[in-house]
C-alpha atoms as a PDB file:
ATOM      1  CA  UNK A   1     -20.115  -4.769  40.082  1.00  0.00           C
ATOM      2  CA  UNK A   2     -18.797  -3.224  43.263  1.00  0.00           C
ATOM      3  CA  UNK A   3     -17.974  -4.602  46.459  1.00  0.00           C
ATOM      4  CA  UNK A   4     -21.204  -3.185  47.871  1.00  0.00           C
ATOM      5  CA  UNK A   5     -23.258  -4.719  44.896  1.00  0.00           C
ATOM      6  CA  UNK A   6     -22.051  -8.047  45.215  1.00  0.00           C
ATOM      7  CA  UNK A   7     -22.519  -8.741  48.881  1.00  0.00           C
ATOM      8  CA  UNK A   8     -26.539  -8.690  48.169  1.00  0.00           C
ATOM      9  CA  UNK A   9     -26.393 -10.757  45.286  1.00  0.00           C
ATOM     10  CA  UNK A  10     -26.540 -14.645  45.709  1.00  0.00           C
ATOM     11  CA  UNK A  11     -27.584 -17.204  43.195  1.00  0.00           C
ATOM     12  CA  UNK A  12     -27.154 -16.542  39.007  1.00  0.00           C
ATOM     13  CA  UNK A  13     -27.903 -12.888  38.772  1.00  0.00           C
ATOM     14  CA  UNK A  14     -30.681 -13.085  41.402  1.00  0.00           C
ATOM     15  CA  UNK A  15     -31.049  -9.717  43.741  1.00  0.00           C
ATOM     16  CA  UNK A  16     -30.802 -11.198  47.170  1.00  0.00           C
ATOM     17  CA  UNK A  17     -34.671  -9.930  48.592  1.00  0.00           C
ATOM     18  CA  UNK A  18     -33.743  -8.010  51.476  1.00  0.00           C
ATOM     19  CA  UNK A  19     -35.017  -4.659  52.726  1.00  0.00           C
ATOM     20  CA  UNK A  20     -32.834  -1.555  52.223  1.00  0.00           C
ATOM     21  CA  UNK A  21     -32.103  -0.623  56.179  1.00  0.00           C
ATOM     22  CA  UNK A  22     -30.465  -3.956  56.237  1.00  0.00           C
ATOM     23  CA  UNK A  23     -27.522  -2.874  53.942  1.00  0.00           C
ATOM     24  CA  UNK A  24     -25.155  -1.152  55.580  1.00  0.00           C
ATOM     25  CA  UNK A  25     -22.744   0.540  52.882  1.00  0.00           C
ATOM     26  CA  UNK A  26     -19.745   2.179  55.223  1.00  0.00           C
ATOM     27  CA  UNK A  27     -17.608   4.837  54.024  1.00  0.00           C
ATOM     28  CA  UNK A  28     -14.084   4.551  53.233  1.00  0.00           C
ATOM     29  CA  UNK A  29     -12.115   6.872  55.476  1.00  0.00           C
ATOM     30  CA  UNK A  30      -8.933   7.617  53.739  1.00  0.00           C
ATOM     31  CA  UNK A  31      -5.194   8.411  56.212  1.00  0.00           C
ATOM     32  CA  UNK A  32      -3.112  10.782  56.079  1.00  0.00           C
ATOM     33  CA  UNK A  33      -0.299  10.133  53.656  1.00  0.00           C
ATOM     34  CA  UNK A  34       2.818   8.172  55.488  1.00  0.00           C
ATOM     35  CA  UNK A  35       4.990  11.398  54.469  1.00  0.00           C
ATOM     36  CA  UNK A  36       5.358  14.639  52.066  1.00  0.00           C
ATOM     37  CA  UNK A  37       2.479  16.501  50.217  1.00  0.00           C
ATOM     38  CA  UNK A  38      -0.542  16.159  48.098  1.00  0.00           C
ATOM     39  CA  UNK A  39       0.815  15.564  44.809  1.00  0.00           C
ATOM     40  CA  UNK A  40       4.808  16.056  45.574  1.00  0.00           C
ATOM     41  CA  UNK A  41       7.131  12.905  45.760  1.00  0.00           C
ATOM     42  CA  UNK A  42       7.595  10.457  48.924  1.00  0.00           C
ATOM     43  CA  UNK A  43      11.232  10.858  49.960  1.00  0.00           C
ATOM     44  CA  UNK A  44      13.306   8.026  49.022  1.00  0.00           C
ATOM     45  CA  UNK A  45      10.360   6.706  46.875  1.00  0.00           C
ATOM     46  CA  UNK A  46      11.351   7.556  43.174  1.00  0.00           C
ATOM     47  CA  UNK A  47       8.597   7.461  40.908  1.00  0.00           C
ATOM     48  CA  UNK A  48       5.945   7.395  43.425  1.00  0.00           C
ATOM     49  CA  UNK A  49       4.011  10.539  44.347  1.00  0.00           C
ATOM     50  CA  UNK A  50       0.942  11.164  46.456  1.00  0.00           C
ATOM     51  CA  UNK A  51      -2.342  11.857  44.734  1.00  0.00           C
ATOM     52  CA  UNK A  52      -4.997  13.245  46.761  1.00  0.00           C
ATOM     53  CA  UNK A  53      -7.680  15.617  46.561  1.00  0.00           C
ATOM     54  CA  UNK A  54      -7.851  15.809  50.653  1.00  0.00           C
ATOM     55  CA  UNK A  55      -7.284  19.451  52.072  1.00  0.00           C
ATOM     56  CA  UNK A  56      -5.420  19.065  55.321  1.00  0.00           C
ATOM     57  CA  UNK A  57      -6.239  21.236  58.091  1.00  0.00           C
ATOM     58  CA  UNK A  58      -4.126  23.384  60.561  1.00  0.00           C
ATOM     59  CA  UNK A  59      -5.201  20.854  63.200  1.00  0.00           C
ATOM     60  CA  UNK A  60      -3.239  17.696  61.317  1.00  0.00           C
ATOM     61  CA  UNK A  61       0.050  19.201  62.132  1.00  0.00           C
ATOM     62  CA  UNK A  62      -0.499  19.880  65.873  1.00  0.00           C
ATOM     63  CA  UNK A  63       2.269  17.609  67.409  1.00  0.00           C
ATOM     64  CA  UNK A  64       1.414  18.791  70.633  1.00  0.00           C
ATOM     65  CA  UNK A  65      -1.993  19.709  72.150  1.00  0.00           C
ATOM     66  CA  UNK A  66      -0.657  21.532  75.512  1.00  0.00           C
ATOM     67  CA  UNK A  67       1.833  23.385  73.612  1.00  0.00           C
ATOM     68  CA  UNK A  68       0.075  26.594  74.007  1.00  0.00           C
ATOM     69  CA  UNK A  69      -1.006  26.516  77.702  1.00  0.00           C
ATOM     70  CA  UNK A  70      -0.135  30.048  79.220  1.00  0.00           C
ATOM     71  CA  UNK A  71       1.309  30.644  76.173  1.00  0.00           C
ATOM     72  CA  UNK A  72       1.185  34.051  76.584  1.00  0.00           C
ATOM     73  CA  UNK A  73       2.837  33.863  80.168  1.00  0.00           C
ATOM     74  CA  UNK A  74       5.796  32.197  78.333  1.00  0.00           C
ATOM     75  CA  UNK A  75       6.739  35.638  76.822  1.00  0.00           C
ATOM     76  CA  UNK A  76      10.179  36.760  78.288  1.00  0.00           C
ATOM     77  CA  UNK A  77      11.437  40.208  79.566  1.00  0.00           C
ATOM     78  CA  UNK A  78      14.671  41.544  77.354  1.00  0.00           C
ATOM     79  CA  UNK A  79      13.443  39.449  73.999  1.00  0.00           C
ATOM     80  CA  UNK A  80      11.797  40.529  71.153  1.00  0.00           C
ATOM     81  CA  UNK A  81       7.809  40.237  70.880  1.00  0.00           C
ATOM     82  CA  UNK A  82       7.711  39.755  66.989  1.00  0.00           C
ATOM     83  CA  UNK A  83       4.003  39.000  65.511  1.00  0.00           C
ATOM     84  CA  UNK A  84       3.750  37.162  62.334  1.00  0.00           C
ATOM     85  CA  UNK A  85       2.985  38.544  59.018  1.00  0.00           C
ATOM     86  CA  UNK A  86      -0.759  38.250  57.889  1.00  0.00           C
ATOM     87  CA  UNK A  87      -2.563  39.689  55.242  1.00  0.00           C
ATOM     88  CA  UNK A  88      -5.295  40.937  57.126  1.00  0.00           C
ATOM     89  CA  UNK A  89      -6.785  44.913  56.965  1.00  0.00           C
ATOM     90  CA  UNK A  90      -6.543  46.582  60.315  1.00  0.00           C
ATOM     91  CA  UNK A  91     -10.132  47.276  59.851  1.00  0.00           C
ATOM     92  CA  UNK A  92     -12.227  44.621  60.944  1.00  0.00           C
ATOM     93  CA  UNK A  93     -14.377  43.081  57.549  1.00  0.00           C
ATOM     94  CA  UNK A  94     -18.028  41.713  58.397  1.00  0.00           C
ATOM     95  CA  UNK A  95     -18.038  38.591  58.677  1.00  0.00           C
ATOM     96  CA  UNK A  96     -13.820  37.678  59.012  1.00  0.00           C
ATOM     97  CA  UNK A  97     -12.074  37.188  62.389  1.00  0.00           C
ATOM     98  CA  UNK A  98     -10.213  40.948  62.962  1.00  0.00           C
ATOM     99  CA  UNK A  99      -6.785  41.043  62.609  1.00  0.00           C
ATOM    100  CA  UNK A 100      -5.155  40.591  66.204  1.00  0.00           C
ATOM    101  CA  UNK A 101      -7.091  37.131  66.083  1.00  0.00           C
ATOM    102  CA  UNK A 102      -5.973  35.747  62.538  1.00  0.00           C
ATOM    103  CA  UNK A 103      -2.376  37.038  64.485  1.00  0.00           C
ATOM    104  CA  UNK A 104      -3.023  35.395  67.788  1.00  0.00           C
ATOM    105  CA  UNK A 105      -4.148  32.350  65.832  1.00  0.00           C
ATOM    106  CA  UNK A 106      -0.771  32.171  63.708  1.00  0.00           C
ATOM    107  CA  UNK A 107       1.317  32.893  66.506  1.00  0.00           C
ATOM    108  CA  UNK A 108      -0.237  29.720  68.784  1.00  0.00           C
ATOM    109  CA  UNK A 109      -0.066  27.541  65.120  1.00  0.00           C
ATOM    110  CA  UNK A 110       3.238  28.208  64.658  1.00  0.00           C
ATOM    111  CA  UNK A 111       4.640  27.143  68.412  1.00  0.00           C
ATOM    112  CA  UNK A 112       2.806  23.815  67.884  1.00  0.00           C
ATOM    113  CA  UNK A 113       4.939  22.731  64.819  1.00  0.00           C
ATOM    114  CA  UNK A 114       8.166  21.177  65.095  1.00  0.00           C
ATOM    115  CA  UNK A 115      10.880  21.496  62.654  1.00  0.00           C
ATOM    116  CA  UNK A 116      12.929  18.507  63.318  1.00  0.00           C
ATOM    117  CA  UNK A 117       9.462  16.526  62.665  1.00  0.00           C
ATOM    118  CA  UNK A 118       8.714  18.511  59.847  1.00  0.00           C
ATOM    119  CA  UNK A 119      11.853  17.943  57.909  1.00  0.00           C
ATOM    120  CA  UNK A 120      11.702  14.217  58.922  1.00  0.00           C
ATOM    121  CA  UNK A 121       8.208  14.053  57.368  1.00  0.00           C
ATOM    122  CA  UNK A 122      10.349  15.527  54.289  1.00  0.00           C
ATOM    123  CA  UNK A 123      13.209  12.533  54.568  1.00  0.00           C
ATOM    124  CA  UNK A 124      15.740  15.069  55.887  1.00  0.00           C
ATOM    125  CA  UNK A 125      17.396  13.718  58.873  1.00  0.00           C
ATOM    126  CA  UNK A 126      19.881  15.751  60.513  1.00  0.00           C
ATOM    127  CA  UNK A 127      20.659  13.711  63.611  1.00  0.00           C
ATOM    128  CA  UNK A 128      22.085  10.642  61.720  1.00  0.00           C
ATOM    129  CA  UNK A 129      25.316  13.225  60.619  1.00  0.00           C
ATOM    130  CA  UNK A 130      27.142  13.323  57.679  1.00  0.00           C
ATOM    131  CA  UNK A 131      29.642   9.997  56.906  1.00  0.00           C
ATOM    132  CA  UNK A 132      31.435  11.701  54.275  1.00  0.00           C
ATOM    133  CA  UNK A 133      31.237  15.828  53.719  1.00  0.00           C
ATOM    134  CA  UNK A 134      33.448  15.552  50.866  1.00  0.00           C
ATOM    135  CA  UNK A 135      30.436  14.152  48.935  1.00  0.00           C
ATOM    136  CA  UNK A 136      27.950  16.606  49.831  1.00  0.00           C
ATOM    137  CA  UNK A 137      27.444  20.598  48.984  1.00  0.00           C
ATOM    138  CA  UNK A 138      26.583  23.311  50.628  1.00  0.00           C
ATOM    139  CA  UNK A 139      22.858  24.016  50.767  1.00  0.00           C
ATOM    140  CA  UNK A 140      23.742  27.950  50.662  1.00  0.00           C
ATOM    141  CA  UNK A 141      24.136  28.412  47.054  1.00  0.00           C
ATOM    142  CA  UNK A 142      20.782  26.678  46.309  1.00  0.00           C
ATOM    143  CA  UNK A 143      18.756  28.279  49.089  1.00  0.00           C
ATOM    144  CA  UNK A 144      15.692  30.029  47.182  1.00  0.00           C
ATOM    145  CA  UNK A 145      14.606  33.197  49.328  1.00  0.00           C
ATOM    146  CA  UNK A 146      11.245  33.565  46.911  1.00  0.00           C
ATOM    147  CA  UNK A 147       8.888  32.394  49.870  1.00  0.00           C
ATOM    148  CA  UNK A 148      10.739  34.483  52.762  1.00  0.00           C
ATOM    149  CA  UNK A 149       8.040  37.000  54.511  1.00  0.00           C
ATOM    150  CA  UNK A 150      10.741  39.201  55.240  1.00  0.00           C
ATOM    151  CA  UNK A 151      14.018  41.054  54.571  1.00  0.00           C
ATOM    152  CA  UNK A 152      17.053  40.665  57.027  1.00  0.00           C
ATOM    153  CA  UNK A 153      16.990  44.392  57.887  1.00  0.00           C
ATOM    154  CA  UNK A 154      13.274  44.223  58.319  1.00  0.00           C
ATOM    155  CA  UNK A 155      13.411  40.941  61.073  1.00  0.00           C
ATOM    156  CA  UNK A 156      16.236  42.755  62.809  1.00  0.00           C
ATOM    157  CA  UNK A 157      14.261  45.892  62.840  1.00  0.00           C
ATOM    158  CA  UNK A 158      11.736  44.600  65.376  1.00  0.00           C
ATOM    159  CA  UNK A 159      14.311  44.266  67.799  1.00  0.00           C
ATOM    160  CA  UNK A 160      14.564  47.737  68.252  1.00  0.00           C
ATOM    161  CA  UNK A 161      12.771  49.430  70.983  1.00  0.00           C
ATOM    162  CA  UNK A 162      11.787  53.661  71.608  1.00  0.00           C
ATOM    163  CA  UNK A 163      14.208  54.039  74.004  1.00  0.00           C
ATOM    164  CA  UNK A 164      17.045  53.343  71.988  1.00  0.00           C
ATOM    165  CA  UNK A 165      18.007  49.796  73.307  1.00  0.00           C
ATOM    166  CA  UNK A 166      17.440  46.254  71.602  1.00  0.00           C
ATOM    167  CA  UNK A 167      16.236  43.140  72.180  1.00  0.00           C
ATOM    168  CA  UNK A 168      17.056  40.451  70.545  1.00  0.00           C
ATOM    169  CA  UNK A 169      15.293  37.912  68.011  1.00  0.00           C
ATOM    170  CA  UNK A 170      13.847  34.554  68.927  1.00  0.00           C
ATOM    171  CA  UNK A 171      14.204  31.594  66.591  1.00  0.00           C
ATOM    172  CA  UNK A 172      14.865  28.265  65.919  1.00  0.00           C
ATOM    173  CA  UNK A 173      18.615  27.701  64.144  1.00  0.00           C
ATOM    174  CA  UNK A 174      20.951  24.381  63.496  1.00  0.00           C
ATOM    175  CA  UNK A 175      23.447  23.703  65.586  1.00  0.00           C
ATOM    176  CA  UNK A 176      26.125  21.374  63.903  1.00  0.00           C
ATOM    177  CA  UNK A 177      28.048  19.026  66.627  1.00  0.00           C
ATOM    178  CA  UNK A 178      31.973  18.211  65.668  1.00  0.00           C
ATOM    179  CA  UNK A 179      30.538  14.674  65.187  1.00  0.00           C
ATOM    180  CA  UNK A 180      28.693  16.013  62.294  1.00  0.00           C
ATOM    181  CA  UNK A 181      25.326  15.436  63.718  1.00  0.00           C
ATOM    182  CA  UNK A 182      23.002  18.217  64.135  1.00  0.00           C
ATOM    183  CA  UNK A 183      19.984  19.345  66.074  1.00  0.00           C
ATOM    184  CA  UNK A 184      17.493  22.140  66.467  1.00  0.00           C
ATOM    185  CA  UNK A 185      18.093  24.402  69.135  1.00  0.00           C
ATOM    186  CA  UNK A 186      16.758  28.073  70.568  1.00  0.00           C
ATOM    187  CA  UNK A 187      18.852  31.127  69.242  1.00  0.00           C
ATOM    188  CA  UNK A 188      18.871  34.475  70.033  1.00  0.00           C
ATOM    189  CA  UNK A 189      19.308  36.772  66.857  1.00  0.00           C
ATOM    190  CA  UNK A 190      21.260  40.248  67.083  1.00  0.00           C
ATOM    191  CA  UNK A 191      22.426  41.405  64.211  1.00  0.00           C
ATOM    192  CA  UNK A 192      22.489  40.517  60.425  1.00  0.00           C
ATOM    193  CA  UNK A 193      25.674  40.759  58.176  1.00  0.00           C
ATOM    194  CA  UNK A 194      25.099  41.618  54.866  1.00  0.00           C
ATOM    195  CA  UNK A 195      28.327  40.481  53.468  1.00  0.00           C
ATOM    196  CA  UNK A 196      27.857  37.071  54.489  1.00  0.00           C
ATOM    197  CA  UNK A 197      24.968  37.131  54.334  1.00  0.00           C
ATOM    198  CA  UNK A 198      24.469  35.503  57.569  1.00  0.00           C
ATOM    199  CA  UNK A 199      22.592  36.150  61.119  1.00  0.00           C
ATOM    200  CA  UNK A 200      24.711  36.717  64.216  1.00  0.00           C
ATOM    201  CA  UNK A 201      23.498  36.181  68.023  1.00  0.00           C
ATOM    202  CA  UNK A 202      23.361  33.457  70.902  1.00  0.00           C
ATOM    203  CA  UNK A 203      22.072  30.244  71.323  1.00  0.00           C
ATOM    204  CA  UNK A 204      19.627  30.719  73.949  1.00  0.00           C
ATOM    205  CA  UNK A 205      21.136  28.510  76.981  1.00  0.00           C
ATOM    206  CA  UNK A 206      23.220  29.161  80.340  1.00  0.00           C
ATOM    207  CA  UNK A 207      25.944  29.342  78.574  1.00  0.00           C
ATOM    208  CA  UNK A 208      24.968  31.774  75.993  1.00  0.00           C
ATOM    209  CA  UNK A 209      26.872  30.585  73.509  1.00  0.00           C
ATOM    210  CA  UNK A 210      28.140  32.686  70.247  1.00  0.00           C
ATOM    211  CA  UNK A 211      26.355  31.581  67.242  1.00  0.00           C
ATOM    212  CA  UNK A 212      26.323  32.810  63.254  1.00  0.00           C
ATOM    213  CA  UNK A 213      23.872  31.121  61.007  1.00  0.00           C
ATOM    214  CA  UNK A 214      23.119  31.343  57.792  1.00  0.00           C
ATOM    215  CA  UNK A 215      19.129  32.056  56.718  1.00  0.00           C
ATOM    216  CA  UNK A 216      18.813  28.432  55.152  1.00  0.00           C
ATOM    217  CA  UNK A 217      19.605  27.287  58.755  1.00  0.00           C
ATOM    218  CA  UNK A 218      17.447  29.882  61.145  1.00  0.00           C
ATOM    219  CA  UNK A 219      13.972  29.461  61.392  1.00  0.00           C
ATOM    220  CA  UNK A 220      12.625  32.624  63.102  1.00  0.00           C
ATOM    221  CA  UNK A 221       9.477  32.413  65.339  1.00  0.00           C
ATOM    222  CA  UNK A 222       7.466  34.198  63.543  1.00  0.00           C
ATOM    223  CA  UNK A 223       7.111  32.541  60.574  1.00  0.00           C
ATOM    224  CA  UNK A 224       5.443  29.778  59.379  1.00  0.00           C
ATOM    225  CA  UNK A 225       7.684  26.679  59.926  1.00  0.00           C
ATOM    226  CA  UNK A 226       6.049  24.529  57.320  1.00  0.00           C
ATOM    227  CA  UNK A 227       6.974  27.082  54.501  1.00  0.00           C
ATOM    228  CA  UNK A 228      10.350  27.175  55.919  1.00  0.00           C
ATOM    229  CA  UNK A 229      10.861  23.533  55.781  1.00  0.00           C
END
């Protein structure tokens, strides 16, 4: 007997006489996991996984509704305008959104997210620093490229303009503090060196700082931050 069954029940297996638009039966609304993703482990939990059959939409992961007010104003002079990669026909299909919208869409998704929040929905904190970095590895070695949209050559490719000139590539990289702590910070990607395999530009403050990062570490604009993450 369930809970619903037993609140109109009274007596030794008597039905309580009572006319059906008096029992209300609500509907159990089921949260959002505390952290991680349908069927992969909580961080920190061993053992314990989540086990839903709940789809989440693209809406759950907005951290910030206003994020995309004159989003399109935000776009700066001298910096690389670099859409994301869809799988969409440039001819339109009945009945699907055309192409420049599934792109426009993307592009406003994608500002909303944040990785810092991301990876601390993942357990991965980077602003509590590292005690010891004799015990720990570098991530390099074990970085899986499978699920990357693009080549180097290919991102640094949309930096270059007509006329000959280029503009640089807009992302997202770490920057590591001497204390060991690190934080997320806006980087401004010029070239790519294929024999260390790493991405060399600016981080993008007044001070224009140098900055080479490797592609475990740089989180272009472009692409989708919860893949990256």
């Amino acid at each position: 007997m369930n809970r619903a069954q037993s609140e109109i029940r009274i007596g030794i297996g008597k039905p309580l006489k009572t006319k059906q638009s008096e029992v209300t039966i609500k509907k159990n609304n089921f949260m959002r996991p505390p952290s991680g993703r349908p069927g992969r482990p909580i961080s920190g939990k061993t053992g314990l996984t989540i086990a839903t059959k709940h789809t989440y939409s693209a809406k759950e992961y907005f951290r910030d509704p206003s994020v995309n007010e004159g989003f399109y104003s935000k776009k700066r002079e001298g910096v690389a305008d670099v859409d994301p990669k869809v799988m969409e026909p440039f001819v339109p299909i009945p009945g699907r959104p055309p192409r420049r919208v599934v792109i426009d869409r993307q592009r406003k998704l994608f500002a909303s997210l944040n990785i810092e929040e991301l990876l601390l929905e993942l357990g991965i904190d980077y602003r509590s620093g590292i005690k010891n970095p004799a015990e720990w590895l570098p991530l390099e070695p074990f970085d899986d490229t499978e699920y990357d949209c693009r080549m180097p050559e290919e991102w640094i490719s949309f930096g270059e303009t007509e006329d000959g000139e280029f503009y640089p590539i807009p992302g997202k990289g770490l920057k590591v503090l001497p204390n060991g702590t690190g934080t997320w910070e806006d980087i401004l990607v010029d070239k790519y060196d294929a024999e260390s395999k790493s991405y060399i530009g600016n981080w993008d403050t007044d001070c224009f700082e140098p900055a080479r990062l490797t592609r475990i570490n740089l989180l272009f604009n472009a692409e989708d931050p919860r893949i990256f993450a």
